[in-house]
N, C-alpha and C. Protein backbone atom coordinates (compact mmCIF):
# COMPACT_ATOMS: atom_id res chain seq x y z
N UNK A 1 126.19 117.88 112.11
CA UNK A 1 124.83 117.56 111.78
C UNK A 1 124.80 116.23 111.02
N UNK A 2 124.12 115.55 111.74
CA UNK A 2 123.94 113.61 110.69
C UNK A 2 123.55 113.95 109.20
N UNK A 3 123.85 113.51 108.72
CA UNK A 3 123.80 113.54 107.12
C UNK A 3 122.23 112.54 107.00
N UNK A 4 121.66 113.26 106.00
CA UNK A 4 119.96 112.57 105.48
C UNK A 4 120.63 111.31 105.00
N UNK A 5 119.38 110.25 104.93
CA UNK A 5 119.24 108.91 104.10
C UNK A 5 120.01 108.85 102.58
N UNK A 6 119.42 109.97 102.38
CA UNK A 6 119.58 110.42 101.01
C UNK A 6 120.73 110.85 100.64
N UNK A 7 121.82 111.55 101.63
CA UNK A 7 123.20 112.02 101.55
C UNK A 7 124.40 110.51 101.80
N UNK A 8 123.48 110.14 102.88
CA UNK A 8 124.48 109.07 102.48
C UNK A 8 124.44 108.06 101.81
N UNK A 9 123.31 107.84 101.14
CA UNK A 9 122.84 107.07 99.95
C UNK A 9 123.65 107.25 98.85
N UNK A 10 123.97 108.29 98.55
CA UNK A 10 124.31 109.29 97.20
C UNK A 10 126.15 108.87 96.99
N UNK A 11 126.24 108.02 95.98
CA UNK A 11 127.56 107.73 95.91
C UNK A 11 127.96 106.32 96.32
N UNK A 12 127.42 105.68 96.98
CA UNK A 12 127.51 103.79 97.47
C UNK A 12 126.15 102.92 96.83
N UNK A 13 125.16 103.75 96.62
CA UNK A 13 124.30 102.88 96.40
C UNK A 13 123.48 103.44 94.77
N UNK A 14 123.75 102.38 93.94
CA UNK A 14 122.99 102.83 92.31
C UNK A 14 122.36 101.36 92.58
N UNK A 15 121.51 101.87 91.82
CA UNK A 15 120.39 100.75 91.31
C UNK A 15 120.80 99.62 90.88
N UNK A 16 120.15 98.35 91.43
CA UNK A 16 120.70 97.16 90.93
C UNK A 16 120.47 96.89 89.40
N UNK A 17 121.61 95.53 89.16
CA UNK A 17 121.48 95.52 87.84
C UNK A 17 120.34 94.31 87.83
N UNK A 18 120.42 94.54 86.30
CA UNK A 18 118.77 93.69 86.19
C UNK A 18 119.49 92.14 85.16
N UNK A 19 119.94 91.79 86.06
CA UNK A 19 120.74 90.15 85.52
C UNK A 19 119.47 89.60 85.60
N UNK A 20 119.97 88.07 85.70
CA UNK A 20 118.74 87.42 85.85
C UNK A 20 118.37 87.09 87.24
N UNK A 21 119.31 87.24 88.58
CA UNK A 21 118.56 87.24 89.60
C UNK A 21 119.17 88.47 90.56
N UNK A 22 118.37 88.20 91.92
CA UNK A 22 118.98 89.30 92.77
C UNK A 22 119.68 88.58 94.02
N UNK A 23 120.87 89.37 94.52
CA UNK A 23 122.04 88.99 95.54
C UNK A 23 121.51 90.15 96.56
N UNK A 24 122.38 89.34 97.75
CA UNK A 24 122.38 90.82 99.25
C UNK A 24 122.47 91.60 98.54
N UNK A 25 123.85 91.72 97.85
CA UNK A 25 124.57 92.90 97.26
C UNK A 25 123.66 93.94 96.75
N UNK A 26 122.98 93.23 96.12
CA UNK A 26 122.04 93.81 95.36
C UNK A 26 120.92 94.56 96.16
N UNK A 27 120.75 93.93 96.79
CA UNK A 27 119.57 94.69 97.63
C UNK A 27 120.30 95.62 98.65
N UNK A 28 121.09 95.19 98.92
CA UNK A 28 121.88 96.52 99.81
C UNK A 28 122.19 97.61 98.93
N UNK A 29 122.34 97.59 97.86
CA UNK A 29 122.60 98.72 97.03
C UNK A 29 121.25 99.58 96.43
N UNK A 30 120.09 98.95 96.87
CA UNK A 30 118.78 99.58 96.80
C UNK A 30 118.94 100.80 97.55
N UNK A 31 118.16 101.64 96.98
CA UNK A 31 118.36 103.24 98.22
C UNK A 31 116.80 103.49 98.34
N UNK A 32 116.50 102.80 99.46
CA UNK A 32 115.36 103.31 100.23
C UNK A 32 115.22 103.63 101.19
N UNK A 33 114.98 105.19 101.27
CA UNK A 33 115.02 104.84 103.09
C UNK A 33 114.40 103.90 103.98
N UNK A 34 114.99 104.06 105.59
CA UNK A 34 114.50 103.49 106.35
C UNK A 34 113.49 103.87 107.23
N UNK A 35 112.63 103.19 107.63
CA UNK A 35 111.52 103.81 108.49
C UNK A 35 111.35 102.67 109.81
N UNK A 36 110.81 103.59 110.65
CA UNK A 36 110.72 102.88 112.26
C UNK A 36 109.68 101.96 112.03
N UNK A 37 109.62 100.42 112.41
CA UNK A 37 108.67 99.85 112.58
C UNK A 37 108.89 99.17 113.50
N UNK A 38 107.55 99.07 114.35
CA UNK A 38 107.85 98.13 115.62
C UNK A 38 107.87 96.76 115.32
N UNK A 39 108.86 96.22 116.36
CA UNK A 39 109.04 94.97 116.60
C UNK A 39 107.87 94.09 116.30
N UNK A 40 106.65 94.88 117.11
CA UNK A 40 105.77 93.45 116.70
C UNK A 40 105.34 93.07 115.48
N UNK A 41 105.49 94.14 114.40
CA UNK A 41 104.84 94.14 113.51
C UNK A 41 105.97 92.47 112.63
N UNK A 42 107.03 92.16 113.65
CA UNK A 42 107.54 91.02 112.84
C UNK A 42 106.94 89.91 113.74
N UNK A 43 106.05 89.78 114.75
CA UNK A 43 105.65 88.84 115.55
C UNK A 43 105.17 87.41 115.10
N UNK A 44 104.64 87.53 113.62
CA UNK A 44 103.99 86.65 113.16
C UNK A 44 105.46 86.14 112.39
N UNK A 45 106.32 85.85 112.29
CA UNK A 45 107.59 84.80 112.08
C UNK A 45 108.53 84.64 113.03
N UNK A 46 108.49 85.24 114.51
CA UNK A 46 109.03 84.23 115.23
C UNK A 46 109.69 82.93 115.47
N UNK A 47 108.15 82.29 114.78
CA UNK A 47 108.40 80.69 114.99
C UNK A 47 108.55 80.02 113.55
N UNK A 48 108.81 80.95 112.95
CA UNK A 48 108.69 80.53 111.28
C UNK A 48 110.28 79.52 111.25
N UNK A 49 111.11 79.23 111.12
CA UNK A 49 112.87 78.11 110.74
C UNK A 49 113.01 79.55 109.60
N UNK A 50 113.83 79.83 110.32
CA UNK A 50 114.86 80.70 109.18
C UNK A 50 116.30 80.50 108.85
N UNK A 51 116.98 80.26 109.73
CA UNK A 51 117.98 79.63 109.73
C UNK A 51 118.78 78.31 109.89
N UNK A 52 120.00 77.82 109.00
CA UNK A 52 120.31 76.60 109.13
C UNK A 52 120.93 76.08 110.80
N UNK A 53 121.11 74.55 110.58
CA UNK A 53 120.60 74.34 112.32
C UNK A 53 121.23 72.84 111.76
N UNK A 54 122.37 71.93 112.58
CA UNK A 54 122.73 70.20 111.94
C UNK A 54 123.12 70.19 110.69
N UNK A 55 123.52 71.30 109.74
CA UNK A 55 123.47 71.16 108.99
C UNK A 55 122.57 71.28 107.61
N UNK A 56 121.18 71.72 108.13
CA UNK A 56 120.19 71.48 107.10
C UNK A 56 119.82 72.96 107.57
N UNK A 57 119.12 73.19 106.22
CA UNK A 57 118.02 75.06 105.83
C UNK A 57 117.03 74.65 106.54
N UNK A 58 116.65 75.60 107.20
CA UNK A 58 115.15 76.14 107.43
C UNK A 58 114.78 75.32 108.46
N UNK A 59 115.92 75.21 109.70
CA UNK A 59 115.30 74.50 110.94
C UNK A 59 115.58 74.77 112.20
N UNK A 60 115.49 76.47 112.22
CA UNK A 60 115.66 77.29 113.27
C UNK A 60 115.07 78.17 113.54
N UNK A 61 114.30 78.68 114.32
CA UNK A 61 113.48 79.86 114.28
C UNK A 61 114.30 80.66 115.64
N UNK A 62 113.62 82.16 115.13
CA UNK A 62 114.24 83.15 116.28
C UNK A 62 113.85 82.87 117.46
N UNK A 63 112.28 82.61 117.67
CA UNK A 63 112.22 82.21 119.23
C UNK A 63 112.99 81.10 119.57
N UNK A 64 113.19 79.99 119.01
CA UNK A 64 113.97 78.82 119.84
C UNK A 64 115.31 79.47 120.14
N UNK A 65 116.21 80.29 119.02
CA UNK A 65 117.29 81.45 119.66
C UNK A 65 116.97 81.89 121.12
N UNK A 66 115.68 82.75 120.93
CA UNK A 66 115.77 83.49 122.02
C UNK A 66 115.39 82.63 123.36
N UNK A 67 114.39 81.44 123.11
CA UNK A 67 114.17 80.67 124.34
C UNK A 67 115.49 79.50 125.02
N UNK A 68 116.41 79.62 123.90
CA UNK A 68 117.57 78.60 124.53
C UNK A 68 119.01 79.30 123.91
N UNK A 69 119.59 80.61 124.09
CA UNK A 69 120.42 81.68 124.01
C UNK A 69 121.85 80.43 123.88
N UNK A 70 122.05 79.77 125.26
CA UNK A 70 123.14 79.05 125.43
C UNK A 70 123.58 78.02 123.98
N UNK A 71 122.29 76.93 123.97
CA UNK A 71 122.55 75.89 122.65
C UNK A 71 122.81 76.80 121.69
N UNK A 72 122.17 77.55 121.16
CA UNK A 72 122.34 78.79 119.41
C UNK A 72 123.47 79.69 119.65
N UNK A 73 124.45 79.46 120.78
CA UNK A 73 125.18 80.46 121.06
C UNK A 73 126.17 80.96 120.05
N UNK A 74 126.01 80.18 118.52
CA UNK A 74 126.96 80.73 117.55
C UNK A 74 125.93 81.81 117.04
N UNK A 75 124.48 82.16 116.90
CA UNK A 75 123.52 82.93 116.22
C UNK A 75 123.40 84.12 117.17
N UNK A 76 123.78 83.52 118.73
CA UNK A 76 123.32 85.03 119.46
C UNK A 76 124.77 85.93 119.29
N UNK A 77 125.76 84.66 119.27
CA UNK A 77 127.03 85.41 118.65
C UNK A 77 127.04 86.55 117.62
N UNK A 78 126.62 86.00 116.55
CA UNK A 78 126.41 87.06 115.21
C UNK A 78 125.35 87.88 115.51
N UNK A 79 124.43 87.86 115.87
CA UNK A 79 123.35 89.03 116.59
C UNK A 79 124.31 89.74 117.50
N UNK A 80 125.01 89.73 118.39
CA UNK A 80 125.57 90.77 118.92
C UNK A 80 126.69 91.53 118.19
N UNK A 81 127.29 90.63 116.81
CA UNK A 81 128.18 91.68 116.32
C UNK A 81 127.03 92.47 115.12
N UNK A 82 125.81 92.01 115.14
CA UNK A 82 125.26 92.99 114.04
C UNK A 82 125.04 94.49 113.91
N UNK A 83 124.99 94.80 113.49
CA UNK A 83 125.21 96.70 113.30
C UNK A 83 124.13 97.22 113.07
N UNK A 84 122.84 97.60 113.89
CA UNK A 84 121.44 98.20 114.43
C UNK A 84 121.80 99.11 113.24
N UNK A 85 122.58 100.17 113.27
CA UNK A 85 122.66 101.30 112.49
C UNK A 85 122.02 101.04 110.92
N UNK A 86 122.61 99.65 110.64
CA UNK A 86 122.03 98.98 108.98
C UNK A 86 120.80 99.03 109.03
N UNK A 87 119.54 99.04 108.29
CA UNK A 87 118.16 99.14 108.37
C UNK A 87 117.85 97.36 108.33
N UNK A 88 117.23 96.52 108.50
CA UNK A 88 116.58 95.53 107.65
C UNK A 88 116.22 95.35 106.07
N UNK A 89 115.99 94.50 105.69
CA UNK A 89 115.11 94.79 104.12
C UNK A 89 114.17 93.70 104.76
N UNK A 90 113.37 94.43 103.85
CA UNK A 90 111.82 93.61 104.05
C UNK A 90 110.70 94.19 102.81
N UNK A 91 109.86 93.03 102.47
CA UNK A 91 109.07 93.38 101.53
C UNK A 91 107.69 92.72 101.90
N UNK A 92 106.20 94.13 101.28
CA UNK A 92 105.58 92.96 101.80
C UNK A 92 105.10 91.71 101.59
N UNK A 93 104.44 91.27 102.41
CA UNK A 93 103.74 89.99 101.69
C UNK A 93 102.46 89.90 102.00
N UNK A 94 101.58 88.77 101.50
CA UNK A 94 100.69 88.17 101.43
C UNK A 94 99.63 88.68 103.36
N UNK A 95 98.42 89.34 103.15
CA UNK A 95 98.33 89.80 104.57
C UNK A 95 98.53 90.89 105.16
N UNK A 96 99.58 91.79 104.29
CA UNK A 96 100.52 93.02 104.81
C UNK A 96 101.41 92.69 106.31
N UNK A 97 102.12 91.62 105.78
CA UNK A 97 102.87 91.07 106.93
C UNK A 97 104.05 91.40 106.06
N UNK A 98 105.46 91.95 107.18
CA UNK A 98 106.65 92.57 106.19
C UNK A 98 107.59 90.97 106.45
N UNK A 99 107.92 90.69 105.22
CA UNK A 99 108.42 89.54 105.07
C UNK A 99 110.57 89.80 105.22
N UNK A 100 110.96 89.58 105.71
CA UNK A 100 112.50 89.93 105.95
C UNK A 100 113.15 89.03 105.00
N UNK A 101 114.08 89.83 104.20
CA UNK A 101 114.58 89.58 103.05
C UNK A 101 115.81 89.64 103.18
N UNK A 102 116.66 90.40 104.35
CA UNK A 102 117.93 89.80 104.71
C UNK A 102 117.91 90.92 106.24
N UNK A 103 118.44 90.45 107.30
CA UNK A 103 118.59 90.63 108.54
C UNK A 103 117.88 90.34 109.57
N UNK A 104 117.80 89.19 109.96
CA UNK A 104 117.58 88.15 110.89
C UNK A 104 117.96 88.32 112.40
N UNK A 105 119.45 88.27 112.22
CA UNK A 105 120.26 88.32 113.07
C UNK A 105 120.76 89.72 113.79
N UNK A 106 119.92 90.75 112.84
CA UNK A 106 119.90 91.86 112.91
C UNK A 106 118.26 92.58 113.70
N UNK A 107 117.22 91.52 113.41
CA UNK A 107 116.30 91.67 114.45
C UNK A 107 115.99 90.81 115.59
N UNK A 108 117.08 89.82 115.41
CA UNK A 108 117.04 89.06 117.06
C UNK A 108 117.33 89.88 117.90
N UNK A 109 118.84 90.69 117.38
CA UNK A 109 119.83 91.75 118.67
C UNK A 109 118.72 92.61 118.77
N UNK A 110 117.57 93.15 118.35
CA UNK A 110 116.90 94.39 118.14
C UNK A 110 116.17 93.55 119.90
N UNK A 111 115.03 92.48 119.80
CA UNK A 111 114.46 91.69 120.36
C UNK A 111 115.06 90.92 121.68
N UNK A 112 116.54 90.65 121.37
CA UNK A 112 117.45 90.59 122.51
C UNK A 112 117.53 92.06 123.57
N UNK A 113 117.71 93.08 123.06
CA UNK A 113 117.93 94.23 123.88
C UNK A 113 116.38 94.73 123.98
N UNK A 114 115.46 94.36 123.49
CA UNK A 114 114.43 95.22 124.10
C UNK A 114 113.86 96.16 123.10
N UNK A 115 114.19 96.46 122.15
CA UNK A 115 114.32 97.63 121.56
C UNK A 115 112.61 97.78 121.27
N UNK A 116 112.00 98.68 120.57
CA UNK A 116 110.33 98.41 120.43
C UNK A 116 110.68 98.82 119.01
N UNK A 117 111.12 99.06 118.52
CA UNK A 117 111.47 99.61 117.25
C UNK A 117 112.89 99.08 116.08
N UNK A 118 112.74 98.98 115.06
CA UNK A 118 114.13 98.67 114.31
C UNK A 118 114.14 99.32 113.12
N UNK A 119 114.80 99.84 112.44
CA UNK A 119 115.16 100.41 111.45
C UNK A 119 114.87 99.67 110.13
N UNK A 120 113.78 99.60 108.58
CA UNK A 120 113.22 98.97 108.13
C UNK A 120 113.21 99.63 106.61
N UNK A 121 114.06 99.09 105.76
CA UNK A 121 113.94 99.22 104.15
C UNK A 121 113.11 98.54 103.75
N UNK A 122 111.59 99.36 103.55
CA UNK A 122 110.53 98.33 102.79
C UNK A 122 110.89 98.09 101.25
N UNK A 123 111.23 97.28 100.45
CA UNK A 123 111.39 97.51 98.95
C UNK A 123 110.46 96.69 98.42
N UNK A 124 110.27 96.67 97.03
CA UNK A 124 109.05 95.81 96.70
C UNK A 124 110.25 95.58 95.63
N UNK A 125 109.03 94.54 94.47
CA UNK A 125 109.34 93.61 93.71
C UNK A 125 109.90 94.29 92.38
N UNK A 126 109.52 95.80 92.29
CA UNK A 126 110.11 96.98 91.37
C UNK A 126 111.16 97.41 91.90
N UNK A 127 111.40 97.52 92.73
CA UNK A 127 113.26 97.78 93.39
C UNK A 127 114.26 96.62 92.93
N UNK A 128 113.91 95.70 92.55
CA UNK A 128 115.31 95.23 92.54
C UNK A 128 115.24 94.02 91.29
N UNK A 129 116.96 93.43 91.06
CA UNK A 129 116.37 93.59 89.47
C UNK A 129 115.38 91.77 89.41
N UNK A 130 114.89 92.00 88.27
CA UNK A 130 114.32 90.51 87.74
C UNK A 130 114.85 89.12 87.67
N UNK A 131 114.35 88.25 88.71
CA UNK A 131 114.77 86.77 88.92
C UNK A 131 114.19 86.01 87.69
N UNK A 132 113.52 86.41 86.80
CA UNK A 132 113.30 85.49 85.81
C UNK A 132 113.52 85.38 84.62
């Protein structure tokens, strides 16, 4: 029988510490479950630059991934070794649009295969510790 969210939560993941900012680490060690949300509901950042691209931040977006697979072929690379099983993190934002806070490459492969659904740790700004 699969073990609950909560069973396998129990023992890998304690509450982040409250330094002065927050890491992956950190947020991966959040224990929230995950819940199904569809794909589209990430539709509105598509075209947003999320990833680095020549060298420079923030001059890649997932659709240009998905519309030219061959050129990004180091990003569709890491999208196919990503592990679906991991949830996303995402928090919301501004709109009730869920803003992705680490796994990218983890909802391209979702969007590459088709999927209508991905696995989704909503956390907010009380989950994890204080950047200021």
């Amino acid at each position: 029988m699969p073990k609950s969210w909560h069973d396998r939560c129990r023992g890998h993941c304690a509450p982040p510490s409250r330094a002065t900012g927050w890491t992956e680490e950190d947020l991966w060690r959040v224990c929230v479950p995950p819940r199904a949300v569809p794909l589209e509901a990430f539709a509105w950042l598509l075209d947003v630059p999320v990833w680095r691209w020549g060298g420079r931040r923030w001059q890649l977006s997932i659709r240009q991934v998905l519309d030219d697979p061959e050129q990004y072929r180091a990003h569709v690379e890491k999208a196919e070794r990503a592990d679906l099983r991991y949830p996303i993190h995402a928090t919301p934002g501004q709109g009730g649009n869920l803003v992705v806070l680490d796994g990218y490459h983890r909802l391209l492969k979702a969007l590459r295969l088709g999927d209508r659904t991905i696995p989704v740790a909503v956390v907010t700004a009380d989950d994890l510790p204080r950047h200021w």
